[in-house]
Structures are given as C-alpha cells and as structure tokens.
C-alpha atoms as a PDB file:
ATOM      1  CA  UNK A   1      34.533 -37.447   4.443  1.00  0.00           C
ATOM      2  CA  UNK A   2      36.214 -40.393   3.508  1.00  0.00           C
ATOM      3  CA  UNK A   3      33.303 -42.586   2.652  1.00  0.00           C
ATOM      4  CA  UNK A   4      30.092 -42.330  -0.185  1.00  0.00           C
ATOM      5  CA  UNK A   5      26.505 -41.611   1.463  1.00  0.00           C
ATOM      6  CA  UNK A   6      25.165 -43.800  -1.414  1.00  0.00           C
ATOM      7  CA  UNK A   7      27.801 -46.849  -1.541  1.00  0.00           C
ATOM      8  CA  UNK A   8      28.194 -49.197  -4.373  1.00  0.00           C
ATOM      9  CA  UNK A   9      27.322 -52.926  -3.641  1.00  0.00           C
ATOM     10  CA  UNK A  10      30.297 -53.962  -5.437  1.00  0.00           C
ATOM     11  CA  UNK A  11      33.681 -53.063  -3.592  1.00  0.00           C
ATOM     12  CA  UNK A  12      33.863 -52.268  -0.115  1.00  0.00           C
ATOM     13  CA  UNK A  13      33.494 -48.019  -0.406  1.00  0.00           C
ATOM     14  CA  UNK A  14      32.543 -47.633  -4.209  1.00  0.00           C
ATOM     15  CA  UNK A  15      30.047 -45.000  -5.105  1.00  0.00           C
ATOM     16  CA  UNK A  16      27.000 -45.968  -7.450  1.00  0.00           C
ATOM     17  CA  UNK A  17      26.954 -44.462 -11.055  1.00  0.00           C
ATOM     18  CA  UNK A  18      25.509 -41.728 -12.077  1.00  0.00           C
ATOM     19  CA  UNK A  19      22.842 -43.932 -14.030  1.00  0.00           C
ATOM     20  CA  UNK A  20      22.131 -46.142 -10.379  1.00  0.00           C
ATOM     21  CA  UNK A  21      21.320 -42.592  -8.593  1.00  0.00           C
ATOM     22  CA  UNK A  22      19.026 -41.474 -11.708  1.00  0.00           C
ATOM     23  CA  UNK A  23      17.020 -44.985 -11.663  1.00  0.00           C
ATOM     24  CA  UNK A  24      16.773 -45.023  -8.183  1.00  0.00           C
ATOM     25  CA  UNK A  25      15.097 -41.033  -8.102  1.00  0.00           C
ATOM     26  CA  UNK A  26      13.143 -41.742 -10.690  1.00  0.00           C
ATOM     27  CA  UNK A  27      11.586 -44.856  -9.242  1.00  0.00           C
ATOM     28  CA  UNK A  28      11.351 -42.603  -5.949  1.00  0.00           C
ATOM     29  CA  UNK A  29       9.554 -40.036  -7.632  1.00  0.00           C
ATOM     30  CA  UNK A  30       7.012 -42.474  -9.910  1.00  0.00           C
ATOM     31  CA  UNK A  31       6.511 -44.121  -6.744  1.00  0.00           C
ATOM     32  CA  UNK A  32       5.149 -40.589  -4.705  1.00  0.00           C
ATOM     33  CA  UNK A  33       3.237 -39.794  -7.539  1.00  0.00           C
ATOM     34  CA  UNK A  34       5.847 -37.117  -9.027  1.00  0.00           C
ATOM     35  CA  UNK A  35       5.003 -37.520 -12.873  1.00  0.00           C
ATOM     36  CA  UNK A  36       7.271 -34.025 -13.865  1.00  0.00           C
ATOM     37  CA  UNK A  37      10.315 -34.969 -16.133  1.00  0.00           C
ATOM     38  CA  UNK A  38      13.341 -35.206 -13.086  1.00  0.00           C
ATOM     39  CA  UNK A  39      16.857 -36.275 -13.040  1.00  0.00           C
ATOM     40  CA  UNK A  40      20.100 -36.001 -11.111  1.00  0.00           C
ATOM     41  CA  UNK A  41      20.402 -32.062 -11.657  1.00  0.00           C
ATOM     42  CA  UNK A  42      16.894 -31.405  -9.856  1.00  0.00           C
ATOM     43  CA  UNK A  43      18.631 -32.722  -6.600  1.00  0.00           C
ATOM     44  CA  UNK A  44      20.521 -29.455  -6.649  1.00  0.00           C
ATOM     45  CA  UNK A  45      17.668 -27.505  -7.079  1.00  0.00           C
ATOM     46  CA  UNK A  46      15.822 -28.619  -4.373  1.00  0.00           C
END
C-alpha cells in the first residue's frame, strides 16, 4: 500500500497527474476503437 500502481517517471514513487491518467485512457480508448466521450470518472463505472 505504500507505493502508486501508475508511478510518475519523475521521482522515485510519484504518482502521475490526473491529466497523465486522462491522456493515457483516452489514447487507450481511440486506440480500441472506443469513440464515446470518456474520462477518469468512467474508470469507476466500469
């Protein structure tokens, strides 16, 4: 519990923003063909 699933490059146990995480699902999603509006919040839903 003491260390970030999705680290940081910068530091040695920094989380990435909340901006990083959006780019990064919404590349993931363009990039299976997803083309619905999505962001951070529909990780909860799912």
């Amino acid at each position: 519990m003491e260390h970030f699933v999705f680290k940081s490059r910068e530091g040695e146990n920094n989380a990435i923003t909340r901006q990083q995480a959006l780019n990064i699902l919404k590349d993931a999603a363009k990039s299976v063909g997803v083309n619905e509006n999505i962001g951070t919040h529909s990780l909860r839903k799912t």
